[in-house]
C-alpha atoms as a PDB file:
ATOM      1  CA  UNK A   1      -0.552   0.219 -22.995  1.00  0.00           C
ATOM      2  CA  UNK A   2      -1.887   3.332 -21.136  1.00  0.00           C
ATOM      3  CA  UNK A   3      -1.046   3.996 -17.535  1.00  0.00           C
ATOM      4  CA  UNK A   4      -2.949   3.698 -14.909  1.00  0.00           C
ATOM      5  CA  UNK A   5      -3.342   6.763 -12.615  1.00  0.00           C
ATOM      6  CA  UNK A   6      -1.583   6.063  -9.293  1.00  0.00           C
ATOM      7  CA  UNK A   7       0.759   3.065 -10.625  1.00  0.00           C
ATOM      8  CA  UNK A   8       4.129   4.773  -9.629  1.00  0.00           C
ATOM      9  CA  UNK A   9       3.040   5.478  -6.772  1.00  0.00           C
ATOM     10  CA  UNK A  10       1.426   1.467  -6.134  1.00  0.00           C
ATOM     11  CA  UNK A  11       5.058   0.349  -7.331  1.00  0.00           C
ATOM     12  CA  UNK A  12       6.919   1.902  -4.977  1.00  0.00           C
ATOM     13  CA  UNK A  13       4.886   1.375  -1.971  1.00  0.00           C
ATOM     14  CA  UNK A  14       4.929  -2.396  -2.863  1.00  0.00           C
ATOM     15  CA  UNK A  15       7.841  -2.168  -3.095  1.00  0.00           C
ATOM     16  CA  UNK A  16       9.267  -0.527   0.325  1.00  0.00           C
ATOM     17  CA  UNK A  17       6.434  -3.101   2.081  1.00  0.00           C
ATOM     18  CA  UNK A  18       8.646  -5.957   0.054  1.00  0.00           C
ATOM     19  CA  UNK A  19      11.422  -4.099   1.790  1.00  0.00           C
ATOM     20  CA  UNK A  20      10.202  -4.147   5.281  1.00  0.00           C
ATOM     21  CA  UNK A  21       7.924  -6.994   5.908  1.00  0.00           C
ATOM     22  CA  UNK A  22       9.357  -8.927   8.359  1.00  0.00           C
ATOM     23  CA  UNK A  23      10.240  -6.413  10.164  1.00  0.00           C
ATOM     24  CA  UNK A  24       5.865  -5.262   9.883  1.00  0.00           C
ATOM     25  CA  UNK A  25       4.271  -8.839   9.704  1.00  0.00           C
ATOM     26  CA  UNK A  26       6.400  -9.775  13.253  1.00  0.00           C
ATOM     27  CA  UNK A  27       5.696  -6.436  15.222  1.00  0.00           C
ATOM     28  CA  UNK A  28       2.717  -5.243  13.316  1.00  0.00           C
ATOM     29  CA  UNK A  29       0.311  -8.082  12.218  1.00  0.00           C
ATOM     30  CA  UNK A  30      -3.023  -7.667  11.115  1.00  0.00           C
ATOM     31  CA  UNK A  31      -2.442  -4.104  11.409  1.00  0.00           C
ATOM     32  CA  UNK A  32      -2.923  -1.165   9.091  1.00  0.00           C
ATOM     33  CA  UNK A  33       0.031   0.134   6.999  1.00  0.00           C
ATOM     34  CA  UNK A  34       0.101   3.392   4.922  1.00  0.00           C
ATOM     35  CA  UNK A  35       2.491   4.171   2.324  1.00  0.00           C
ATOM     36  CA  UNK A  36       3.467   7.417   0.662  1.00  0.00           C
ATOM     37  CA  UNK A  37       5.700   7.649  -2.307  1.00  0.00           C
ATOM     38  CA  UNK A  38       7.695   4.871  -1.486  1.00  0.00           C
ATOM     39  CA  UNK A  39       7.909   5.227   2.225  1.00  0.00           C
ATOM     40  CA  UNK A  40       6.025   3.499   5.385  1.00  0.00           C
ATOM     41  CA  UNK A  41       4.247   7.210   6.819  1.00  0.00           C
ATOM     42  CA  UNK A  42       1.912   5.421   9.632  1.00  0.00           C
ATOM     43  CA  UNK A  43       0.264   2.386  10.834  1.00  0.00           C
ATOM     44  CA  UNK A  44      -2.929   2.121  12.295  1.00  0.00           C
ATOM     45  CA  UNK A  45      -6.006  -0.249  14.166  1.00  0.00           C
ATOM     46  CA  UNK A  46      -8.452   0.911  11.894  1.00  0.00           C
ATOM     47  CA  UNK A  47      -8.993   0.402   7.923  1.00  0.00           C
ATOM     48  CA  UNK A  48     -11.725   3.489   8.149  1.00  0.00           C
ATOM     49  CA  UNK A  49      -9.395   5.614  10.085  1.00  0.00           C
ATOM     50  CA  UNK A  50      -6.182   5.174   8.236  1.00  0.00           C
ATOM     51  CA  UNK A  51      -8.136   6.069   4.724  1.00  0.00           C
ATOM     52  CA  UNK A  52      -9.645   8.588   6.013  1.00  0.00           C
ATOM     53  CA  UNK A  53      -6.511  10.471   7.184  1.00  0.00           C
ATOM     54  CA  UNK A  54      -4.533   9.539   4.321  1.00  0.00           C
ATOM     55  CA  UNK A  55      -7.103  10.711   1.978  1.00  0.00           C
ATOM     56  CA  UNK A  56      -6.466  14.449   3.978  1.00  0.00           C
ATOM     57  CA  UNK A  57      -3.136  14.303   4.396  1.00  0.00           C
ATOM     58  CA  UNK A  58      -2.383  12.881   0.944  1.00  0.00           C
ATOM     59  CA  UNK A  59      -4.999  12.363  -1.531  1.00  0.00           C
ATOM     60  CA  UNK A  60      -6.536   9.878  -3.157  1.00  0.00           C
ATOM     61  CA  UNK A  61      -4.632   7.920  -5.522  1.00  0.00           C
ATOM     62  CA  UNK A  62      -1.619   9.314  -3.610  1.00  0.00           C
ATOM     63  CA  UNK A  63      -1.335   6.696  -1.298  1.00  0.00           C
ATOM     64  CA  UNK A  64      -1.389   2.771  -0.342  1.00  0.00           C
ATOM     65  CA  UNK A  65      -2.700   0.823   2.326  1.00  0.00           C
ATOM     66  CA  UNK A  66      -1.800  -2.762   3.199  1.00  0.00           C
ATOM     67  CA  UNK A  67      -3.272  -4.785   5.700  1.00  0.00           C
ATOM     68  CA  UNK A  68      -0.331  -5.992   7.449  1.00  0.00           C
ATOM     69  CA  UNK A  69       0.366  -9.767   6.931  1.00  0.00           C
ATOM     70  CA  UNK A  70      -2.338  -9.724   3.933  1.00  0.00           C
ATOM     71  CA  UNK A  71      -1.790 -10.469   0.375  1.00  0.00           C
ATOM     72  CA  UNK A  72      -0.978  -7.677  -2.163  1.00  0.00           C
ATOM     73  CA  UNK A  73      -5.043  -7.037  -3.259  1.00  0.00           C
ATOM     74  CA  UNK A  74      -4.980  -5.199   0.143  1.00  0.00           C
ATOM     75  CA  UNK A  75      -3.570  -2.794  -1.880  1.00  0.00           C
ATOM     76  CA  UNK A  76      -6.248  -2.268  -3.653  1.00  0.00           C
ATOM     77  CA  UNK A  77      -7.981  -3.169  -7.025  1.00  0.00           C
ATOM     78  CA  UNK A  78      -4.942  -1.903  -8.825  1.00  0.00           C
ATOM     79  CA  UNK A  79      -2.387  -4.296  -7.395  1.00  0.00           C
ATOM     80  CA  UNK A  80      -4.593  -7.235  -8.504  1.00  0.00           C
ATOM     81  CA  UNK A  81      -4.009  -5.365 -11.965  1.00  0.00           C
ATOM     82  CA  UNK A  82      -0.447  -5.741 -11.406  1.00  0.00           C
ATOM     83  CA  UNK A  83       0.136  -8.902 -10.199  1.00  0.00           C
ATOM     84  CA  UNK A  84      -2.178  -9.957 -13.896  1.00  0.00           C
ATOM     85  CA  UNK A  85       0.173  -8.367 -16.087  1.00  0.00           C
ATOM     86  CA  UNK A  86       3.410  -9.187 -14.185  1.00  0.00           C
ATOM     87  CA  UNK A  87       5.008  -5.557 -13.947  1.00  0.00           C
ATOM     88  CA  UNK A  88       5.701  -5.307  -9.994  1.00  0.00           C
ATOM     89  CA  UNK A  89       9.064  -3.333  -9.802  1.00  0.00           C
END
């Protein structure tokens, strides 16, 4: 099967929301997360905002946002990819 660009990088950040999401979803609902190689790097009001600084700081396909509280296609279209053929780390 052939990789999809930006999966590492999807895995982990699923992963380290898995890690923290109490913690998010009780102080940080509804909110906007952004992940970086397997680490929480900001949250934010605004969908718009938070891609657009991530994009600058990070570059596309380098990064992950989640909607706070939201299910894992907040992600992105990649994570839906995921959860179809089962390979979340």
């Amino acid at each position: 099967m052939t990789e999809v660009p930006g999966m590492d990088e999807l895995k982990k950040n699923i992963k380290a929301y898995d890690a923290i999401k109490e913690e998010l979803e009780r102080d940080h609902f509804g909110r906007i997360a952004v992940f970086h190689d397997g680490n929480l790097v900001s949250i934010y009001n605004d969908r718009d905002d938070a891609y657009d600084i991530a994009c600058e700081k990070y570059g596309l396909g380098n990064f992950s946002l989640r909607q706070i509280g939201e299910s894992p296609g907040s992600f992105g279209g990649v994570a839906m990819y995921l959860d179809f053929v089962s390979i979340r780390a």
